[in-house]
PDB file of N, CA and C in Angstrom:
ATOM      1  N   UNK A   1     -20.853 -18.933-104.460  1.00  0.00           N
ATOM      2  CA  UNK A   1     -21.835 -18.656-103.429  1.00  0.00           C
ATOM      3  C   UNK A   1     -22.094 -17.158-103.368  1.00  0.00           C
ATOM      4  N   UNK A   2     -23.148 -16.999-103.218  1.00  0.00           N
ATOM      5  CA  UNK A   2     -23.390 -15.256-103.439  1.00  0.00           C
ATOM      6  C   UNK A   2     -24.024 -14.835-102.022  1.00  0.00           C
ATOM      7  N   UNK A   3     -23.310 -13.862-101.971  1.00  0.00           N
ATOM      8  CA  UNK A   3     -23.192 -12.903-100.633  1.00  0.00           C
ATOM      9  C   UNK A   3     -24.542 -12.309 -99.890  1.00  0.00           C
ATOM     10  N   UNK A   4     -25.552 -12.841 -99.342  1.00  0.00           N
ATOM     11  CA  UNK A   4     -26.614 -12.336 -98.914  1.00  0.00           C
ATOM     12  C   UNK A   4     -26.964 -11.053 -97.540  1.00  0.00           C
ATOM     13  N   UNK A   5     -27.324 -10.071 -97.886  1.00  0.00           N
ATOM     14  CA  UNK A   5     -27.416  -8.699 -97.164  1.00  0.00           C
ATOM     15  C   UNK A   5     -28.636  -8.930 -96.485  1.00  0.00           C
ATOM     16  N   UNK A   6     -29.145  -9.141 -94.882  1.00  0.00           N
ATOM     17  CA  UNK A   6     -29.946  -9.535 -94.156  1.00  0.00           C
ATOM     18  C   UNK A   6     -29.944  -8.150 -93.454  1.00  0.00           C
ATOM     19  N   UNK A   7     -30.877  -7.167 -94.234  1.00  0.00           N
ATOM     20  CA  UNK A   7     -31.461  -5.920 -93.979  1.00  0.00           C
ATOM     21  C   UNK A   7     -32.383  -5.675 -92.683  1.00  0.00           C
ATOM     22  N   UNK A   8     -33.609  -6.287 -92.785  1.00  0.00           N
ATOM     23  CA  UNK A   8     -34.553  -6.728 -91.701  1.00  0.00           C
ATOM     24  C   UNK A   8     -34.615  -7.868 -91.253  1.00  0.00           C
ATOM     25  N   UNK A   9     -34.394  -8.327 -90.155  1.00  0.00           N
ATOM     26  CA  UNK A   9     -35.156 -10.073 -89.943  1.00  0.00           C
ATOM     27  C   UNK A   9     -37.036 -10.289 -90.411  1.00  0.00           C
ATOM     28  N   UNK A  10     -36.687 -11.587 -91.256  1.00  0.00           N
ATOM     29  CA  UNK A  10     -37.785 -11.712 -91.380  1.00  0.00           C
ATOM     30  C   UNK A  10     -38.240 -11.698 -92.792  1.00  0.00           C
ATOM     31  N   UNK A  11     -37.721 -10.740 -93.680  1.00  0.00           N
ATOM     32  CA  UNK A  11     -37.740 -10.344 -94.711  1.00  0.00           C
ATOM     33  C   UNK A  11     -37.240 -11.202 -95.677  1.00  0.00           C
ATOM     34  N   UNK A  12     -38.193 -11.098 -97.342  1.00  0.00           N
ATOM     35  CA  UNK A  12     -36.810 -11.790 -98.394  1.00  0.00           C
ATOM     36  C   UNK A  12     -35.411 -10.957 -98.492  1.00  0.00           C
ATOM     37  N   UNK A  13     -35.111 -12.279 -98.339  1.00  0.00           N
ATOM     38  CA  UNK A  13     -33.790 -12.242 -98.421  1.00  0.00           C
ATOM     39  C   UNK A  13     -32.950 -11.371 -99.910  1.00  0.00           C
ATOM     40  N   UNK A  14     -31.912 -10.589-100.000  1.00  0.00           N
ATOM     41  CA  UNK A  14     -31.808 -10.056-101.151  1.00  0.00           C
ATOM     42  C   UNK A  14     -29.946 -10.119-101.842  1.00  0.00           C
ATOM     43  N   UNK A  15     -29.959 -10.465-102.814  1.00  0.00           N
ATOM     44  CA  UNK A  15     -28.330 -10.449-102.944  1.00  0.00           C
ATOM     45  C   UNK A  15     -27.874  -9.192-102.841  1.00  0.00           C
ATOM     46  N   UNK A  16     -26.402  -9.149-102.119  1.00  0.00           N
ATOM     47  CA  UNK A  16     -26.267  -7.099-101.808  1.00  0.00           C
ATOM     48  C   UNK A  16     -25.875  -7.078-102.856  1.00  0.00           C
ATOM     49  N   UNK A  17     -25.902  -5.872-103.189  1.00  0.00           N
ATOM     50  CA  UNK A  17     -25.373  -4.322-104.731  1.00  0.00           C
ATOM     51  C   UNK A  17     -24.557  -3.675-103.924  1.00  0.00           C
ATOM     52  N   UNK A  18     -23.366  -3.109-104.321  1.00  0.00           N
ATOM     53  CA  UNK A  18     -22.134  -2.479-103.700  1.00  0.00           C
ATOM     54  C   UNK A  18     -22.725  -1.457-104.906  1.00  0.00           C
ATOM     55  N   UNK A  19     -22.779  -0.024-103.676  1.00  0.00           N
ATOM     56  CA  UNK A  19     -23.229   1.102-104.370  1.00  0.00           C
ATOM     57  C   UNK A  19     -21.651   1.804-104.698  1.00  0.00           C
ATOM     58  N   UNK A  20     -21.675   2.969-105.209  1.00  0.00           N
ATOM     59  CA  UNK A  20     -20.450   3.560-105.514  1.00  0.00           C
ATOM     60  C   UNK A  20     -19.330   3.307-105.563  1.00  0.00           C
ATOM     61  N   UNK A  21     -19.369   3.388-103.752  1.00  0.00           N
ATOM     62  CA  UNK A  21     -17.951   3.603-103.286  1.00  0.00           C
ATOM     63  C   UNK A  21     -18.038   2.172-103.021  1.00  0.00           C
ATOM     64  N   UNK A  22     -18.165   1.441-103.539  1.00  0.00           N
ATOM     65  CA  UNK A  22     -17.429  -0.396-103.220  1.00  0.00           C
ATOM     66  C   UNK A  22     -18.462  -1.041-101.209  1.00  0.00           C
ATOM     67  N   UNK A  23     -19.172  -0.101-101.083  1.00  0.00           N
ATOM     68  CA  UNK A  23     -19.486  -0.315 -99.787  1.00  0.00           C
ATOM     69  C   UNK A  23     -20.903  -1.697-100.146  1.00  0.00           C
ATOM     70  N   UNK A  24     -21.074  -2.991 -99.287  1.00  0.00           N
ATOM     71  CA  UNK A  24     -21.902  -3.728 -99.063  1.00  0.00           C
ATOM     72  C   UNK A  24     -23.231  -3.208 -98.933  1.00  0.00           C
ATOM     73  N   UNK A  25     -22.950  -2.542 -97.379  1.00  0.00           N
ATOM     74  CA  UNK A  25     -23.799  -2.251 -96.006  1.00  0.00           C
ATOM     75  C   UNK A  25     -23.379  -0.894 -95.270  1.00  0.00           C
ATOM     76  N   UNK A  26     -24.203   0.064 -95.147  1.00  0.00           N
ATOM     77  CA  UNK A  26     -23.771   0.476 -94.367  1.00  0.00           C
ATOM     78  C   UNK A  26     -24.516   0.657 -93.027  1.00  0.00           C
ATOM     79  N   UNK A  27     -23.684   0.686 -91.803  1.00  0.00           N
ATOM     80  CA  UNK A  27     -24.617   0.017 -90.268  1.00  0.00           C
ATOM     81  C   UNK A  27     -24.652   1.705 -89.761  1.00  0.00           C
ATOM     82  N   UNK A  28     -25.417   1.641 -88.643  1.00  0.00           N
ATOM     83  CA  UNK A  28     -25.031   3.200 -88.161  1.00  0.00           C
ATOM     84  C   UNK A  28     -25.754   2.529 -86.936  1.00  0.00           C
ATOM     85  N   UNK A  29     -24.955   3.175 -86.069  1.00  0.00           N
ATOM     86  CA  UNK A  29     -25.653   2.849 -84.420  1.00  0.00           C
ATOM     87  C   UNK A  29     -25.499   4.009 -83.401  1.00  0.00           C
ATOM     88  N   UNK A  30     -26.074   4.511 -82.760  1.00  0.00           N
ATOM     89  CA  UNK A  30     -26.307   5.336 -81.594  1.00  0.00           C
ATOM     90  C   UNK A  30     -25.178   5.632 -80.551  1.00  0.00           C
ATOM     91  N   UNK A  31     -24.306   6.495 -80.363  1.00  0.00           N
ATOM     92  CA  UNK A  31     -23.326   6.283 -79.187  1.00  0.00           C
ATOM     93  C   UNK A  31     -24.443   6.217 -77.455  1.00  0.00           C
ATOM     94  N   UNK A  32     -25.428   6.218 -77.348  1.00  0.00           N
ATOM     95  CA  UNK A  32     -25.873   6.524 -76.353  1.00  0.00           C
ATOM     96  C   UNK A  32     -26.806   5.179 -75.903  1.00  0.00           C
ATOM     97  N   UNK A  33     -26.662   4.493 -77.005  1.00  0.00           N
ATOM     98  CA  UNK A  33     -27.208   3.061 -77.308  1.00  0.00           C
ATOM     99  C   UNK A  33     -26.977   2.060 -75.771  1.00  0.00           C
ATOM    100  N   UNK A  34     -27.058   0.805 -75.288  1.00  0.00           N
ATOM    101  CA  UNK A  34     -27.092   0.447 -74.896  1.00  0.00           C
ATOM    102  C   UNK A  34     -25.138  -0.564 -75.357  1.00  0.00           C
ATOM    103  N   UNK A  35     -24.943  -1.320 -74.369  1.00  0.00           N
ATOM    104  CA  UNK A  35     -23.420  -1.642 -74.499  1.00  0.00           C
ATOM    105  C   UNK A  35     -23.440  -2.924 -75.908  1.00  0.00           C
ATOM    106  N   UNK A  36     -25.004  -3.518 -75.884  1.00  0.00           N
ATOM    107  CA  UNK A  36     -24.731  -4.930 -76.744  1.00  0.00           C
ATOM    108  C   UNK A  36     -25.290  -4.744 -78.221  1.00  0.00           C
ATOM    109  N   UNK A  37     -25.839  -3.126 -77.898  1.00  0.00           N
ATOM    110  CA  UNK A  37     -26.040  -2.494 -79.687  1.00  0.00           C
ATOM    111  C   UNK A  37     -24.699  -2.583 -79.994  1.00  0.00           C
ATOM    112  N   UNK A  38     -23.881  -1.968 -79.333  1.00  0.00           N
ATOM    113  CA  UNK A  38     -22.471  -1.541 -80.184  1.00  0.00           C
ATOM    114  C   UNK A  38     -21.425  -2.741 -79.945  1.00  0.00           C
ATOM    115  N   UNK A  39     -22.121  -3.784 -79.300  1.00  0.00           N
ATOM    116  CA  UNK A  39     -21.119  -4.966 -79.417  1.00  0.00           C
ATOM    117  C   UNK A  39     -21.635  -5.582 -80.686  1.00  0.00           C
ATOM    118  N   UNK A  40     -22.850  -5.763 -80.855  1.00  0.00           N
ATOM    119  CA  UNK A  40     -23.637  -6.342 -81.887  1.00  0.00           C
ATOM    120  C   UNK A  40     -23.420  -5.703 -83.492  1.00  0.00           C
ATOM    121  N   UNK A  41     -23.088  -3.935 -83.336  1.00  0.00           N
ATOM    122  CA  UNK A  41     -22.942  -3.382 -84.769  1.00  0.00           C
ATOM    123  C   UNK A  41     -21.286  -3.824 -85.038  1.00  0.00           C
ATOM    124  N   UNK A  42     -20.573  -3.531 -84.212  1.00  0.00           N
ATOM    125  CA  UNK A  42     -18.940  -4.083 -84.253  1.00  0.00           C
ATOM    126  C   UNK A  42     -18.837  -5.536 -85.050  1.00  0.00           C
ATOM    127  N   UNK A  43     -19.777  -6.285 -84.424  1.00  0.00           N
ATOM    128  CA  UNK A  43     -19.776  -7.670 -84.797  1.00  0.00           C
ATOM    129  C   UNK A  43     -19.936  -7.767 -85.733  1.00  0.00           C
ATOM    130  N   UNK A  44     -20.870  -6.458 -86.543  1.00  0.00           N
ATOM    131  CA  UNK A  44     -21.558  -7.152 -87.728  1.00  0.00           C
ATOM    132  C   UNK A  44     -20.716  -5.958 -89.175  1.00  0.00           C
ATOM    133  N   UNK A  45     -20.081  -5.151 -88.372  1.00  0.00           N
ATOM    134  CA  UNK A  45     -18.966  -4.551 -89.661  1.00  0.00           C
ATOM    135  C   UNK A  45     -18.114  -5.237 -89.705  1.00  0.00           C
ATOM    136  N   UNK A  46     -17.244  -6.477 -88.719  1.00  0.00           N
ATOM    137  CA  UNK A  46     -16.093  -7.482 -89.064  1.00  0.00           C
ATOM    138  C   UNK A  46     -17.060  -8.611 -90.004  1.00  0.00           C
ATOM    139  N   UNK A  47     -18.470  -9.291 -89.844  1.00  0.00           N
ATOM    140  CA  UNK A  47     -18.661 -10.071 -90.509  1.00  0.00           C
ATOM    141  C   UNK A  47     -19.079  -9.768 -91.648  1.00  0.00           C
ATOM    142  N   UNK A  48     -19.332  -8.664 -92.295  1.00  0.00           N
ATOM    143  CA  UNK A  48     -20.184  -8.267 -93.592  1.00  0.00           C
ATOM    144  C   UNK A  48     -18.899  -7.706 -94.221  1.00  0.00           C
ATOM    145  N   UNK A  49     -18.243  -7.958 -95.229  1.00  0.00           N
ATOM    146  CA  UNK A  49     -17.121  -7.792 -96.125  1.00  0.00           C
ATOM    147  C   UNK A  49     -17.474  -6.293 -96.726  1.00  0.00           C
ATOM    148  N   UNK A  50     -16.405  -5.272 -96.813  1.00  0.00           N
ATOM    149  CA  UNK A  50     -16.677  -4.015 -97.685  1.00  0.00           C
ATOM    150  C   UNK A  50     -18.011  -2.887 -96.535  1.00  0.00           C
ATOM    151  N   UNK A  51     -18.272  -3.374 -95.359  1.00  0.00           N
ATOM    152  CA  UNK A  51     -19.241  -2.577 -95.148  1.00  0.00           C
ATOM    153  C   UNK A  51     -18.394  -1.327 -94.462  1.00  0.00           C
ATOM    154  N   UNK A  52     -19.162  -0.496 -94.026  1.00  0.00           N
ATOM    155  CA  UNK A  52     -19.242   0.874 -92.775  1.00  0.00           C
ATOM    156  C   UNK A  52     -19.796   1.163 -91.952  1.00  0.00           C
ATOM    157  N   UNK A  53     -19.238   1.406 -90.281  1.00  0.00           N
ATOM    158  CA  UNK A  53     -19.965   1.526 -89.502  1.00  0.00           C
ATOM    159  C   UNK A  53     -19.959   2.788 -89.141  1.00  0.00           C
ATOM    160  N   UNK A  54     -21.330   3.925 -89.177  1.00  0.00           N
ATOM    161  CA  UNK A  54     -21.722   5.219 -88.135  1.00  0.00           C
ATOM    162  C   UNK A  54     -22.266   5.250 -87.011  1.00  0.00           C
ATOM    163  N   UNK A  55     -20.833   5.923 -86.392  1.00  0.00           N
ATOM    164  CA  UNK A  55     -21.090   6.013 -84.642  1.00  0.00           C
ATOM    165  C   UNK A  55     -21.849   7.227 -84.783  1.00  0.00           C
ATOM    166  N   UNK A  56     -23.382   7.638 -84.366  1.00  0.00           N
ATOM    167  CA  UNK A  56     -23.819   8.580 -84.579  1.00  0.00           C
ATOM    168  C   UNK A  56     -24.151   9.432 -83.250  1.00  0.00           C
ATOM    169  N   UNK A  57     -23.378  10.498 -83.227  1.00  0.00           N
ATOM    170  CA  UNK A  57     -23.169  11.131 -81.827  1.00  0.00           C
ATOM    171  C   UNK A  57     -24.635  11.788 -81.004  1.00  0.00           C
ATOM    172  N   UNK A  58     -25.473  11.549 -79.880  1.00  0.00           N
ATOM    173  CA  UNK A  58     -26.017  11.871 -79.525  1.00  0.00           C
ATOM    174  C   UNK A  58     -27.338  11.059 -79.488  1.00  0.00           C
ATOM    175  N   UNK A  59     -27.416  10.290 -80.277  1.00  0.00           N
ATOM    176  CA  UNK A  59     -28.377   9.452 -80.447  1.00  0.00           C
ATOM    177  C   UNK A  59     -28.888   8.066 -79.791  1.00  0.00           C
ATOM    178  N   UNK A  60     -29.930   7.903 -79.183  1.00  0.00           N
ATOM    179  CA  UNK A  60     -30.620   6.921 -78.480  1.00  0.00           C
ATOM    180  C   UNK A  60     -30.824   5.836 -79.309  1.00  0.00           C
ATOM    181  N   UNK A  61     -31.472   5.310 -78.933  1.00  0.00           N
ATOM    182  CA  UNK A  61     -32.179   3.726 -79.290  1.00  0.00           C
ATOM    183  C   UNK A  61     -33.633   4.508 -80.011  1.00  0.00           C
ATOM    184  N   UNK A  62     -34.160   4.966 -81.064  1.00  0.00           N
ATOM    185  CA  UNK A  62     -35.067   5.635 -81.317  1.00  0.00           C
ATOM    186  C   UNK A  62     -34.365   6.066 -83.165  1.00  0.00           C
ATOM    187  N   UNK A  63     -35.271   5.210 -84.014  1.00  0.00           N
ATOM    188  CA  UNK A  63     -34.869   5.484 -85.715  1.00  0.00           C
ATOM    189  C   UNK A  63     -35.103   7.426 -86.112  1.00  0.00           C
ATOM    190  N   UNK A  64     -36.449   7.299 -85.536  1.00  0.00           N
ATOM    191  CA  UNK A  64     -36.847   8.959 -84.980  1.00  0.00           C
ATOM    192  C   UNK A  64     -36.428  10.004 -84.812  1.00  0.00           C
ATOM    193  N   UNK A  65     -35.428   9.797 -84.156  1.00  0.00           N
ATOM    194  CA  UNK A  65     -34.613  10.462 -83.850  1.00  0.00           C
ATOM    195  C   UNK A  65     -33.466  11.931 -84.748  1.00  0.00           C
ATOM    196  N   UNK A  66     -33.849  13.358 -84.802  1.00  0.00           N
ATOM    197  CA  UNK A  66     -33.255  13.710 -86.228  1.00  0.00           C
ATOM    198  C   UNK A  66     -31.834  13.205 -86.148  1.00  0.00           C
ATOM    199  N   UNK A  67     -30.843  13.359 -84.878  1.00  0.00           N
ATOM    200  CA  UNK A  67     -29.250  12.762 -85.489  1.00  0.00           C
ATOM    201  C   UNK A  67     -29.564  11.151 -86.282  1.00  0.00           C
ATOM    202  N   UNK A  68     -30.426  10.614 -85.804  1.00  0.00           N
ATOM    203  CA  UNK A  68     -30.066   8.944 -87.232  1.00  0.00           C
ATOM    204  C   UNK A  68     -30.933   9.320 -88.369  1.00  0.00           C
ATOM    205  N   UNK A  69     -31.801  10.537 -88.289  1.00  0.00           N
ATOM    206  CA  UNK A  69     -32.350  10.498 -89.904  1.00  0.00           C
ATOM    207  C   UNK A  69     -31.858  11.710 -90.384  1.00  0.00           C
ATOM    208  N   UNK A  70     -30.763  12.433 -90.237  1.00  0.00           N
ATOM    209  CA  UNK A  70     -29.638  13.243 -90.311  1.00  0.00           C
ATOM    210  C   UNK A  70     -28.606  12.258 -91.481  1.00  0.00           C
ATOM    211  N   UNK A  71     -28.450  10.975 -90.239  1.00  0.00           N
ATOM    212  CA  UNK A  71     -27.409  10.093 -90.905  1.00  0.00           C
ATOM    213  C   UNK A  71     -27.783   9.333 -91.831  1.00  0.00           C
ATOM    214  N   UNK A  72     -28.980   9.161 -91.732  1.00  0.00           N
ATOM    215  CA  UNK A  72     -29.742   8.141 -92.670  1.00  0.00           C
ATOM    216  C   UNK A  72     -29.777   8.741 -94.089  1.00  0.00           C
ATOM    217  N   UNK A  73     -29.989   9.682 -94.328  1.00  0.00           N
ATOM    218  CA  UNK A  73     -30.343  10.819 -95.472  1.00  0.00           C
ATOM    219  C   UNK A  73     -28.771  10.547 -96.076  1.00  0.00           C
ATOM    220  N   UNK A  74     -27.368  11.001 -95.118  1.00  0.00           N
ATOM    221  CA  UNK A  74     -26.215  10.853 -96.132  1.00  0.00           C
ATOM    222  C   UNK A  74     -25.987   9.406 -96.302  1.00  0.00           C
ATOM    223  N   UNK A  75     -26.247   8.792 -95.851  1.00  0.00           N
ATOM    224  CA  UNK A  75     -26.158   7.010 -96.261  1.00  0.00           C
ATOM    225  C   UNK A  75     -26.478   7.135 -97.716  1.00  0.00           C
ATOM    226  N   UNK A  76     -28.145   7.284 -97.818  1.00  0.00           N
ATOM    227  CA  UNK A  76     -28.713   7.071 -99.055  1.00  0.00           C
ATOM    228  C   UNK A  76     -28.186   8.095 -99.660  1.00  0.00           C
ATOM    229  N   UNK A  77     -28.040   9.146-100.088  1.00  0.00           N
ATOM    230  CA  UNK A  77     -27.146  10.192-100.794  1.00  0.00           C
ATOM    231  C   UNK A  77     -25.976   9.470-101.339  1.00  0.00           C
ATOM    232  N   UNK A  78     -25.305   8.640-100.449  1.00  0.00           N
ATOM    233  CA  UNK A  78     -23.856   8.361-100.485  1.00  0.00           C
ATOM    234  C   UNK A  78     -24.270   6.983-101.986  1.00  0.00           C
ATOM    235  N   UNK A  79     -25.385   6.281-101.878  1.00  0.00           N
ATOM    236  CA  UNK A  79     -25.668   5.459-103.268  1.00  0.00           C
ATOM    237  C   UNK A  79     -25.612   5.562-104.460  1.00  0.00           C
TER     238      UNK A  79
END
């Protein structure tokens, strides 16, 4: 059975590629977020095998934002 990485809802579906460092997924969520973002990203680094979660300090509910496209930039770097 092969391991499916559900990036966007909605989207085709894609088998994950473990980049480099052995990582699935990596999640990144907002410390300033709301309580059921970070119940919801928790949830989803125990169910996704090999992933990583970034607590990204200062950051809202907003992709926009430069601290998550700060973090976003070393994610993809990190591939």
């Amino acid at each position: 059975m092969k391991r499916i990485a559900y990036i966007i809802p909605g989207y085709k579906q894609t088998p994950a590629k473990r980049n480099g460092y052995g990582k699935v997924a990596a999640l990144i969520a907002g410390d300033k977020e709301g309580p059921e973002v970070m119940r919801r990203a928790r949830a989803a680094k125990r169910m996704i095998k090999n992933s990583s979660l970034t607590i990204v300090k200062g950051a809202k509910h907003d992709i926009g934002q430069k601290e998550y496209l700060a973090c976003i930039k070393r994610a993809i770097k990190s591939l």
